[in-house]
C-alpha atoms as a PDB file:
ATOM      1  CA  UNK A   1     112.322  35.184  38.031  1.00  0.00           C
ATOM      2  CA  UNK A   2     110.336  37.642  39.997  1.00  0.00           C
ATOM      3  CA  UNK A   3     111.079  39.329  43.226  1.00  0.00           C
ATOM      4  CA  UNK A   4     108.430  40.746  45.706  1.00  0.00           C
ATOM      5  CA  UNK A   5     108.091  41.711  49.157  1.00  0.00           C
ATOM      6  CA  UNK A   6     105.825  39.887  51.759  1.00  0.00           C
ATOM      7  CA  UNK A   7     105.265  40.630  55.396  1.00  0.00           C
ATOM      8  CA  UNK A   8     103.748  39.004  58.060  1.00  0.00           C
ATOM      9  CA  UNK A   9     101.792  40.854  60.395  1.00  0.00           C
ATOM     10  CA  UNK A  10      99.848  39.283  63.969  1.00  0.00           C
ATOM     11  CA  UNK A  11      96.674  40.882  63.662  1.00  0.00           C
ATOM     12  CA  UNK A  12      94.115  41.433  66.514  1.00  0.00           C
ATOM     13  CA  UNK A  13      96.695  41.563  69.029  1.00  0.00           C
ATOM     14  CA  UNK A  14      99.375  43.954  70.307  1.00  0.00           C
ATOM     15  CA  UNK A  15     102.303  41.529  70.776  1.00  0.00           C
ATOM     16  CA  UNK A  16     103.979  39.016  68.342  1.00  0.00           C
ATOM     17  CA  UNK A  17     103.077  35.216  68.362  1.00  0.00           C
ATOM     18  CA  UNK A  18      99.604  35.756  69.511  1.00  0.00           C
ATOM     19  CA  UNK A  19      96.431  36.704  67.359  1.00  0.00           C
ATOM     20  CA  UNK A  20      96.183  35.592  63.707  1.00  0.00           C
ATOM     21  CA  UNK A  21      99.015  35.714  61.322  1.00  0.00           C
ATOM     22  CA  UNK A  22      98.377  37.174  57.866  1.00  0.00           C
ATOM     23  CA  UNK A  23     100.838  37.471  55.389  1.00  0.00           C
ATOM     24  CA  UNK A  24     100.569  41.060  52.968  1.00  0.00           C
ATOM     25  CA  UNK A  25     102.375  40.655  49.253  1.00  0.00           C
ATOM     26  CA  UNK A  26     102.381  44.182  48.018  1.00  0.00           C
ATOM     27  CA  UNK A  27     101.549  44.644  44.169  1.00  0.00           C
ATOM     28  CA  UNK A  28     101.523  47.299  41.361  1.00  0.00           C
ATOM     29  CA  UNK A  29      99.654  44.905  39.199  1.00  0.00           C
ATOM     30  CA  UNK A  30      97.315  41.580  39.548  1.00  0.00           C
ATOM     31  CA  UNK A  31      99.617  38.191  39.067  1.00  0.00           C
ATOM     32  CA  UNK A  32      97.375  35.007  37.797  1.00  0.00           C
ATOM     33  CA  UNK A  33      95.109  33.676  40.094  1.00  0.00           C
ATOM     34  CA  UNK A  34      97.004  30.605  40.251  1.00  0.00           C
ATOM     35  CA  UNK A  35     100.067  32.287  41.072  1.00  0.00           C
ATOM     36  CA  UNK A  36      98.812  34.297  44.101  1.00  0.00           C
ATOM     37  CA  UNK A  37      97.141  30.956  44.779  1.00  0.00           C
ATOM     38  CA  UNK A  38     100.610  29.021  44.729  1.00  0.00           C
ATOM     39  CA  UNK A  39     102.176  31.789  46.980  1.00  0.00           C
ATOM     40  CA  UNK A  40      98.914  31.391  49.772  1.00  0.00           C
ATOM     41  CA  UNK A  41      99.497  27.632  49.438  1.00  0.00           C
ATOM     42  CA  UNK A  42     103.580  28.336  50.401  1.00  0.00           C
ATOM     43  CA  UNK A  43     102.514  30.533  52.902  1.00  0.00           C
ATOM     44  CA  UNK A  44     100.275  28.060  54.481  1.00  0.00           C
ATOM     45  CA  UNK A  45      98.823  30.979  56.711  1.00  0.00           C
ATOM     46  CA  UNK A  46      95.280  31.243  57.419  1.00  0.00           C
ATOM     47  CA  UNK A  47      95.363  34.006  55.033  1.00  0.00           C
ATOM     48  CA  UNK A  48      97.589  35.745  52.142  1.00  0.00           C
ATOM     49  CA  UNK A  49      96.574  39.230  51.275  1.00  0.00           C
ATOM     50  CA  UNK A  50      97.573  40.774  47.396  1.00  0.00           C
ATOM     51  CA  UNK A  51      96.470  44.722  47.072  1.00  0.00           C
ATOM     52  CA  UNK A  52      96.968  46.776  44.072  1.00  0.00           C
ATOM     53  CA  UNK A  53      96.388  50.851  44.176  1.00  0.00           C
ATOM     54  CA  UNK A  54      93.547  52.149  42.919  1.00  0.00           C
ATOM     55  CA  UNK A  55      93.958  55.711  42.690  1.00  0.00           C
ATOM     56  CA  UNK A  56      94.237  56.714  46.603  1.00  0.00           C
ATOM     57  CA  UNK A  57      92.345  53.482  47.468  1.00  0.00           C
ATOM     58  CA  UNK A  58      93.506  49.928  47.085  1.00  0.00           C
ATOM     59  CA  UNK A  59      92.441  47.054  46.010  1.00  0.00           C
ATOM     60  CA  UNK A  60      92.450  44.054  47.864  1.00  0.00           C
ATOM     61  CA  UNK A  61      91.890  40.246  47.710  1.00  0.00           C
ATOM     62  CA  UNK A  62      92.427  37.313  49.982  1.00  0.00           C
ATOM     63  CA  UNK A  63      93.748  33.466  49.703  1.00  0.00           C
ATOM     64  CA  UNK A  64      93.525  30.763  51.800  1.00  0.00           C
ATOM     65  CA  UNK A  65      95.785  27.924  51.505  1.00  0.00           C
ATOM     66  CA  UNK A  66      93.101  26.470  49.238  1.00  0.00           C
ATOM     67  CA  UNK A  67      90.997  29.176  47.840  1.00  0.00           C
ATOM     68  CA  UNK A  68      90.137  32.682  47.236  1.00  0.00           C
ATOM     69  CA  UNK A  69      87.808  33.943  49.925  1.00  0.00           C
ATOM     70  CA  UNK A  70      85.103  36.722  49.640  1.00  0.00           C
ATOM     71  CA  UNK A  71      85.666  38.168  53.021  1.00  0.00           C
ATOM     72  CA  UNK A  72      88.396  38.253  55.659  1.00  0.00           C
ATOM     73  CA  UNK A  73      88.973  40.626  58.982  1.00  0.00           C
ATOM     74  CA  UNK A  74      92.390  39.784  60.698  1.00  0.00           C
ATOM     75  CA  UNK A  75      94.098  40.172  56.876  1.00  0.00           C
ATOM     76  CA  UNK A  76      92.606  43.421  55.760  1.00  0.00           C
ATOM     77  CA  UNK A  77      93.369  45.549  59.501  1.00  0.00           C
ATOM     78  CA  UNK A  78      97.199  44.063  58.940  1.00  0.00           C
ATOM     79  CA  UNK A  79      97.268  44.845  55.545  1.00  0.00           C
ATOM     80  CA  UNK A  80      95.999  48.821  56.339  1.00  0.00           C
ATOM     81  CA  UNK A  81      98.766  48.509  59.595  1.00  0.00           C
ATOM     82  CA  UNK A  82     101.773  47.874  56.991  1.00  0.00           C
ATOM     83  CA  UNK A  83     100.515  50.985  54.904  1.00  0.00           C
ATOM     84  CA  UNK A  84      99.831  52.879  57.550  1.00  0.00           C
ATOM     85  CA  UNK A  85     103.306  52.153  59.558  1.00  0.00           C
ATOM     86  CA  UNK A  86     105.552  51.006  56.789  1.00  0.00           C
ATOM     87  CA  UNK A  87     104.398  51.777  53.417  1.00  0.00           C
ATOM     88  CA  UNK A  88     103.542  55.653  54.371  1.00  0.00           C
ATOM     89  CA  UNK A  89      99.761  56.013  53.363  1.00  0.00           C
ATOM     90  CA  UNK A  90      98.842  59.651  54.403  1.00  0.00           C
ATOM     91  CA  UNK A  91      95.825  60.189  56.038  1.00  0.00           C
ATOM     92  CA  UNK A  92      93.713  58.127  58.846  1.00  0.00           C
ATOM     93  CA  UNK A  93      91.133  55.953  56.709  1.00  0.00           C
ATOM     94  CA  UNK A  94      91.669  53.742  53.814  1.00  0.00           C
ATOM     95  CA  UNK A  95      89.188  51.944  51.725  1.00  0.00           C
ATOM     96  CA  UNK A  96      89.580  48.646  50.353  1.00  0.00           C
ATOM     97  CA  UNK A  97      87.658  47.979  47.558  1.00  0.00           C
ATOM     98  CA  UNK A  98      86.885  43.984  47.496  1.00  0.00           C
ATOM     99  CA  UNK A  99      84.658  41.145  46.665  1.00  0.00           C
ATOM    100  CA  UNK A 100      82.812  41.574  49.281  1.00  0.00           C
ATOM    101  CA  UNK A 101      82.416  46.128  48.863  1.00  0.00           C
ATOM    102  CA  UNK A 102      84.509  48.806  49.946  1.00  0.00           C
ATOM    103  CA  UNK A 103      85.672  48.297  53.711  1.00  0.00           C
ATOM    104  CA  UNK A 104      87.173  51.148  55.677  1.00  0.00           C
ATOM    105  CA  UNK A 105      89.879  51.197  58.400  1.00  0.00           C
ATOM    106  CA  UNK A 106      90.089  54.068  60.459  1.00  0.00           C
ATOM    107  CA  UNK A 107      93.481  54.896  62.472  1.00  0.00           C
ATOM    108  CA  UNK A 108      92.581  55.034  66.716  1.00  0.00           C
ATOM    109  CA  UNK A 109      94.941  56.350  68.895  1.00  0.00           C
ATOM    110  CA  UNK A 110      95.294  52.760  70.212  1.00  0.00           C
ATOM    111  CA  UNK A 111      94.428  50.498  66.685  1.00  0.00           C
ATOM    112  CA  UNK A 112      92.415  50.557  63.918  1.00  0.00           C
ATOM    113  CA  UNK A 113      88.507  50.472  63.321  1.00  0.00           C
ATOM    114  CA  UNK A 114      86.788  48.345  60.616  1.00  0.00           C
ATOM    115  CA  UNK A 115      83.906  49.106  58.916  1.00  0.00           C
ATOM    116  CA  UNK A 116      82.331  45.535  57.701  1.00  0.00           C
ATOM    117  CA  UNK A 117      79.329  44.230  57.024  1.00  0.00           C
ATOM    118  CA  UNK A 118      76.638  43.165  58.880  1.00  0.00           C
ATOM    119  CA  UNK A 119      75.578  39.637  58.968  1.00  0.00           C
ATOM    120  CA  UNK A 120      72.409  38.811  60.307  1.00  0.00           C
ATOM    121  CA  UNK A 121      72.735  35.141  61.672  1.00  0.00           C
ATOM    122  CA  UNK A 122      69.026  32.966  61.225  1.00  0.00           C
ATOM    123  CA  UNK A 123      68.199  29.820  63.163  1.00  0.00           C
ATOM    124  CA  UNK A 124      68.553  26.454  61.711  1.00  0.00           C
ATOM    125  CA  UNK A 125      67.614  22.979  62.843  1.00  0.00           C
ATOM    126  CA  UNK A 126      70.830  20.920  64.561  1.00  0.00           C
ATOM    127  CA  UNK A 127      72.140  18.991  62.276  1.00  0.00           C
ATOM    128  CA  UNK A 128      73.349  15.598  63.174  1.00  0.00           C
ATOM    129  CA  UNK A 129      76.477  15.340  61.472  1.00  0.00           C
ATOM    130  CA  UNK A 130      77.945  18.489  62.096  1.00  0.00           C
ATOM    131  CA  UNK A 131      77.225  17.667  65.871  1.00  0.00           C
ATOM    132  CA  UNK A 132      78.798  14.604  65.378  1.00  0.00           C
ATOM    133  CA  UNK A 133      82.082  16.125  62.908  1.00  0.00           C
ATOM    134  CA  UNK A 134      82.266  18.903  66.476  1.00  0.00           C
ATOM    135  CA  UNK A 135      82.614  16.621  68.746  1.00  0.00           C
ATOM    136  CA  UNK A 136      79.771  17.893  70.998  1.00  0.00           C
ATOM    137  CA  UNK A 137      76.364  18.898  70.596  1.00  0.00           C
ATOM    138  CA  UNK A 138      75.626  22.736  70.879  1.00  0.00           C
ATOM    139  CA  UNK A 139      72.364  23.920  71.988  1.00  0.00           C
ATOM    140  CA  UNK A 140      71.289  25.587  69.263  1.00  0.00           C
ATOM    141  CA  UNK A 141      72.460  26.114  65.313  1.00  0.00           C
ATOM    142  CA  UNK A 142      72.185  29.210  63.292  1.00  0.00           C
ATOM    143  CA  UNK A 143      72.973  30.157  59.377  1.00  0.00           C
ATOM    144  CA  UNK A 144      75.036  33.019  59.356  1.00  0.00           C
ATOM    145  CA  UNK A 145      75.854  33.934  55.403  1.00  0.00           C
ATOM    146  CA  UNK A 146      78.308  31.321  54.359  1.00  0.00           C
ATOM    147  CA  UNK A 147      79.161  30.020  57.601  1.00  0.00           C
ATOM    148  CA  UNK A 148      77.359  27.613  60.596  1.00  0.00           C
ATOM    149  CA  UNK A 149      77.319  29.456  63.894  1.00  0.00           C
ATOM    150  CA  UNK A 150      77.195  27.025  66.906  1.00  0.00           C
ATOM    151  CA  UNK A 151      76.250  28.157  70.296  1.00  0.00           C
ATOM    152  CA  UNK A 152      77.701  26.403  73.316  1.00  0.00           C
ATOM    153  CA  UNK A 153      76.743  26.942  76.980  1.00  0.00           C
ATOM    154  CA  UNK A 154      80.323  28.031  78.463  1.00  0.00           C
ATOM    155  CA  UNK A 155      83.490  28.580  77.839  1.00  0.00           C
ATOM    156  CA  UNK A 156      84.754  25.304  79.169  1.00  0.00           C
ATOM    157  CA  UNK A 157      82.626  23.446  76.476  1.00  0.00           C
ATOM    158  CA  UNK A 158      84.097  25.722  73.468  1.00  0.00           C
ATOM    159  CA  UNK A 159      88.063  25.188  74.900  1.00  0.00           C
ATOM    160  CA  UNK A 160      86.887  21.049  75.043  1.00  0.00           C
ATOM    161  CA  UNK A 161      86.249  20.837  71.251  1.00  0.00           C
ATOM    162  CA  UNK A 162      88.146  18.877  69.068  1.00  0.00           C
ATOM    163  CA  UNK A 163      86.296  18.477  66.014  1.00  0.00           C
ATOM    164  CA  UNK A 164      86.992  15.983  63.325  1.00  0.00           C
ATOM    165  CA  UNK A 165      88.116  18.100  60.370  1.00  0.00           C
ATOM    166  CA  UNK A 166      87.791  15.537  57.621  1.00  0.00           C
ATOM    167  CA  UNK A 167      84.556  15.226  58.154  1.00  0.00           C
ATOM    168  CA  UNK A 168      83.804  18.720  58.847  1.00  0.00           C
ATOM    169  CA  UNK A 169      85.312  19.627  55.585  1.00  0.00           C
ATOM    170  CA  UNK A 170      82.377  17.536  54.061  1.00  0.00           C
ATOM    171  CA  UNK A 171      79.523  19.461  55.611  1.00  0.00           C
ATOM    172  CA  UNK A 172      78.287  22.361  52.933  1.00  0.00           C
ATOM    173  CA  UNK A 173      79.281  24.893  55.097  1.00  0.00           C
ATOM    174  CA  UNK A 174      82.403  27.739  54.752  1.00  0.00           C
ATOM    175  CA  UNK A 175      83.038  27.638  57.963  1.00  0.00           C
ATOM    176  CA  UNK A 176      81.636  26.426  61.286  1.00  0.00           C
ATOM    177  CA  UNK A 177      81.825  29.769  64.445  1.00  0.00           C
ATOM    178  CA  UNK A 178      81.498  28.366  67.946  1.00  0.00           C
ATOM    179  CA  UNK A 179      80.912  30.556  70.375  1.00  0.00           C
ATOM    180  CA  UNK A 180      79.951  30.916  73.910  1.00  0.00           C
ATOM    181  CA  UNK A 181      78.695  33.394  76.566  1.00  0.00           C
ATOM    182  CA  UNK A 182      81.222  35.381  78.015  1.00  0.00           C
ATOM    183  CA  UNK A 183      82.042  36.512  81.826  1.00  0.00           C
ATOM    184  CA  UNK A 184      83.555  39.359  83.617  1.00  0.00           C
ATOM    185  CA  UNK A 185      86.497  39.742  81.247  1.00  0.00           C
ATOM    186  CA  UNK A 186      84.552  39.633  78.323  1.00  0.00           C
ATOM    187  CA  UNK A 187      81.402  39.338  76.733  1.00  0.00           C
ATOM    188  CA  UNK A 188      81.575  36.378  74.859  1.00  0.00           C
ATOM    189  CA  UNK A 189      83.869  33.659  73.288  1.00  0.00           C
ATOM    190  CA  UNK A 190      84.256  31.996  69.915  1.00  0.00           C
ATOM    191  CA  UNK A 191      86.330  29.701  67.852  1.00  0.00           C
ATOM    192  CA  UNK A 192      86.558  29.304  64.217  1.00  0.00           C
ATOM    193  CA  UNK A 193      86.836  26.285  62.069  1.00  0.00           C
ATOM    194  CA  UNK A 194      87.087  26.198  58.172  1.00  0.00           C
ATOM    195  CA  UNK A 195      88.648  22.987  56.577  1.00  0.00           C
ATOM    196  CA  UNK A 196      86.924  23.310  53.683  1.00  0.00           C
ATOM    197  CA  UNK A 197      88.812  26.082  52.918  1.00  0.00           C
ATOM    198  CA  UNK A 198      91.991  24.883  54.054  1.00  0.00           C
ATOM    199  CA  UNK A 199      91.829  26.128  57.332  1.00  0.00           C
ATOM    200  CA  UNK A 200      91.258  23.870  60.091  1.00  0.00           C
ATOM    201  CA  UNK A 201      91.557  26.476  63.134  1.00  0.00           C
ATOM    202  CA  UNK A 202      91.689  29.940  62.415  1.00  0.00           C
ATOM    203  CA  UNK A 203      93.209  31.514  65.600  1.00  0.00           C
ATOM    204  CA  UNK A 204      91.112  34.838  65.048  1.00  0.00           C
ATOM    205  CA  UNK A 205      88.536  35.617  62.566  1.00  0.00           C
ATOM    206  CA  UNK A 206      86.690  39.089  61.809  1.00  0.00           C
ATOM    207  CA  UNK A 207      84.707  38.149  59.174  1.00  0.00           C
ATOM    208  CA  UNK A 208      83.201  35.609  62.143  1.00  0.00           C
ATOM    209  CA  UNK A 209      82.473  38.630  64.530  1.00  0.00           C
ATOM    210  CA  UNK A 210      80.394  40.329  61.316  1.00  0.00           C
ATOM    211  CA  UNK A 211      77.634  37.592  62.621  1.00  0.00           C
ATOM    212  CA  UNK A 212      78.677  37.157  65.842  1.00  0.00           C
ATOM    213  CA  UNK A 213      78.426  41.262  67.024  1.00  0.00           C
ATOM    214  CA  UNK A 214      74.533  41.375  65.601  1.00  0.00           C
ATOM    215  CA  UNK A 215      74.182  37.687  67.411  1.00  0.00           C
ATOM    216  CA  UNK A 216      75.563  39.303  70.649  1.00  0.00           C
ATOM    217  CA  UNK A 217      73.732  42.038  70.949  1.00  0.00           C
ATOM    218  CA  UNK A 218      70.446  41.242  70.501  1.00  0.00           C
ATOM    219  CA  UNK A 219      71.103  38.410  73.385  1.00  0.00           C
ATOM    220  CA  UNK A 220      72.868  40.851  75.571  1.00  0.00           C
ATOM    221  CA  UNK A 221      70.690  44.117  74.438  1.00  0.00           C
ATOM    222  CA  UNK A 222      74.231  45.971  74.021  1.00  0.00           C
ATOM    223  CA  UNK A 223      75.864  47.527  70.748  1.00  0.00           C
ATOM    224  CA  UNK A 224      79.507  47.750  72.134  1.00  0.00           C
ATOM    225  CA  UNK A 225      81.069  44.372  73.038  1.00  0.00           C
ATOM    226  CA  UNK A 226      84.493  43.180  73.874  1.00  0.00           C
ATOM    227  CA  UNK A 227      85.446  39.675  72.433  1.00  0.00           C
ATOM    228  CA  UNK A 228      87.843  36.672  72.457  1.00  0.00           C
ATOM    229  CA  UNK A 229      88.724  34.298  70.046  1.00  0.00           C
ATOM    230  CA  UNK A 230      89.950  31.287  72.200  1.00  0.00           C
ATOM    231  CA  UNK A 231      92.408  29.719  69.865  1.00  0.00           C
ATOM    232  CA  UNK A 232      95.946  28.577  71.026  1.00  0.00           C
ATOM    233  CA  UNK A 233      97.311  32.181  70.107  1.00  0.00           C
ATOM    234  CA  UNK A 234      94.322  34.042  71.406  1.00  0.00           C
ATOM    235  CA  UNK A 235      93.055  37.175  70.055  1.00  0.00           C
ATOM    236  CA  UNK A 236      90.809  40.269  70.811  1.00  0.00           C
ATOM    237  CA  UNK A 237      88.537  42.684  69.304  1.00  0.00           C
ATOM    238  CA  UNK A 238      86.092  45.346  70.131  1.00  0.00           C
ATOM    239  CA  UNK A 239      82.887  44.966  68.339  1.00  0.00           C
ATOM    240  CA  UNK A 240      80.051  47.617  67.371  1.00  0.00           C
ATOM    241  CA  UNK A 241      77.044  47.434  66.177  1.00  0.00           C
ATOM    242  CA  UNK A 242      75.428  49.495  63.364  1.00  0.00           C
ATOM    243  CA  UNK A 243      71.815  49.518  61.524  1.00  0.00           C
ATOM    244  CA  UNK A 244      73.555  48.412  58.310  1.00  0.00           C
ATOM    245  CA  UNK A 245      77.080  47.438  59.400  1.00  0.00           C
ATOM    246  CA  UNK A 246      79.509  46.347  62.216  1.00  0.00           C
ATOM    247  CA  UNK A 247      82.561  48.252  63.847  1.00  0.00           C
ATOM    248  CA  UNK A 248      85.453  45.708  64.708  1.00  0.00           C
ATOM    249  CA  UNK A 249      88.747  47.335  66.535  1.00  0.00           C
ATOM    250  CA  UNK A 250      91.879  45.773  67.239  1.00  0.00           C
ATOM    251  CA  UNK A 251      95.522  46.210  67.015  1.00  0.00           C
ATOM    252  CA  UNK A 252      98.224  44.503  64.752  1.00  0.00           C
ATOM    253  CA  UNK A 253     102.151  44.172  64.981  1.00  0.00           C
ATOM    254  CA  UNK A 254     104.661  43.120  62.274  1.00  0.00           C
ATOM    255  CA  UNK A 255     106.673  40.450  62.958  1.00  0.00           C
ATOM    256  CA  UNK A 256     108.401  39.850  59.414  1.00  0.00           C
ATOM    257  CA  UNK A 257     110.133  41.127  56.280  1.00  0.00           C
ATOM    258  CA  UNK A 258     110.393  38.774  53.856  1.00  0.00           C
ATOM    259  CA  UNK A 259     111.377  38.331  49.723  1.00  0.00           C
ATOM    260  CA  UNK A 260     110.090  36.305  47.544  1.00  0.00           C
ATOM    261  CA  UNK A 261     111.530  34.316  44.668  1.00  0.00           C
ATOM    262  CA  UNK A 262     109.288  33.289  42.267  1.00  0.00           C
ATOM    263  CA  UNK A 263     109.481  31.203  38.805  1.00  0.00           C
ATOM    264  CA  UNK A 264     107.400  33.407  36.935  1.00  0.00           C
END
């Protein structure tokens, strides 16, 4: 029998029960994949984090439900917001050292700033299905890394979706970002769907907003933006934009303390 700790921490918000839950399984050495995967799968968040230290840095990997991902936001700025405010890291920047290279988060005064990279979304041709698996037809498609980005013409459209998730799960894509322009409040909207991996709506996604800041700001010829992620829970971010990276800030809260029993 083995005993760890796991938290869960609402990330890209300041107040619990809104933004996206990860849950964070601190480690002093790697279990089996399968095992970490078996914990995700209990979990049934969007994401489980696992770090290990690696000298003053950490390591750090992420699970879906299903599957090990490459890349995840909302999971890495909780995971630096327990080490920061439980766990006692000294200092104001950690690096994470992942599949995807070494991301940074910064300490703010009011949050946390992410260092991720930048993904550079190119246009595609619409493709039937997918319109059909969303629901609704967007006006235009774009390949953004692993994922689909859709643009819509308004916010109303993006809340309106209800896409069918078995069959998006069949369309060779990681993910599928929606997204609309934004209005006074904010500069623009998105929503995040990834059945494939085992998430059918994330309720806020960073890795997302690595496509969606460069997208942004070329349309709106501005390199700071302020964005919402118009799931049930709702979450928001500041994004910047770098030559060779993007700069995503947002705030976290814990909500639990938990301990694990495990068979192994």
């Amino acid at each position: 029998m083995t005993e760890l700790d796991c938290y869960t921490i609402d990330a890209f918000t300041d107040r619990v029960f809104h933004g996206n839950p990860a849950a964070i399984v601190p480690l002093d050495h790697w279990l089996e994949d399968t095992q970490m995967q078996a914990i995700a799968s209990e979990n049934n968040l969007s994401e489980t984090a696992f770090f290990v230290p690696r000298g003053k840095d950490y390591h750090l990997r992420w699970f879906t439900p299903g599957t090990e991902v490459k890349l995840c936001g909302h999971a890495t700025l909780a995971t630096a917001h327990l080490l920061f405010t439980e766990l006692g890291h000294a200092g104001g920047k950690i690096t994470f050292h992942t599949r995807s290279g070494p991301l940074t988060v910064e300490r703010q005064e009011n949050g946390y700033r992410m260092r991720f990279p930048r993904r550079e979304p190119k246009p595609a041709t619409l493709d039937p299905y997918l319109c059909a698996a969303m629901g609704s037809k967007p006006e235009e498609q774009w390949q953004a890394g692993e994922d689909t980005l859709l643009l819509y013409p308004d916010k109303q459209q993006l809340d309106a979706l209800q896409p069918d998730f078995a069959r998006l799960a069949e369309v060779d894509t990681r993910g599928v970002i929606a997204t609309a322009p934004g209005d006074e409040a904010f500069d623009f909207y998105s929503r995040f769907f990834a059945p494939a991996v085992g998430v059918n709506e994330d309720p806020v996604t960073g890795s997302a907003h690595c496509a969606l800041t460069p997208f942004w700001a070329a349309r709106l010829e501005k390199n700071t933006l302020q964005a919402m992620q118009r799931s049930s829970r709702q979450g928001w971010l500041t994004c910047g934009l770098l030559e060779d990276a993007v700069l995503l800030e947002g705030q976290a809260v814990l909500y639990a303390r938990a301990r694990l029993q495990l068979p192994f």
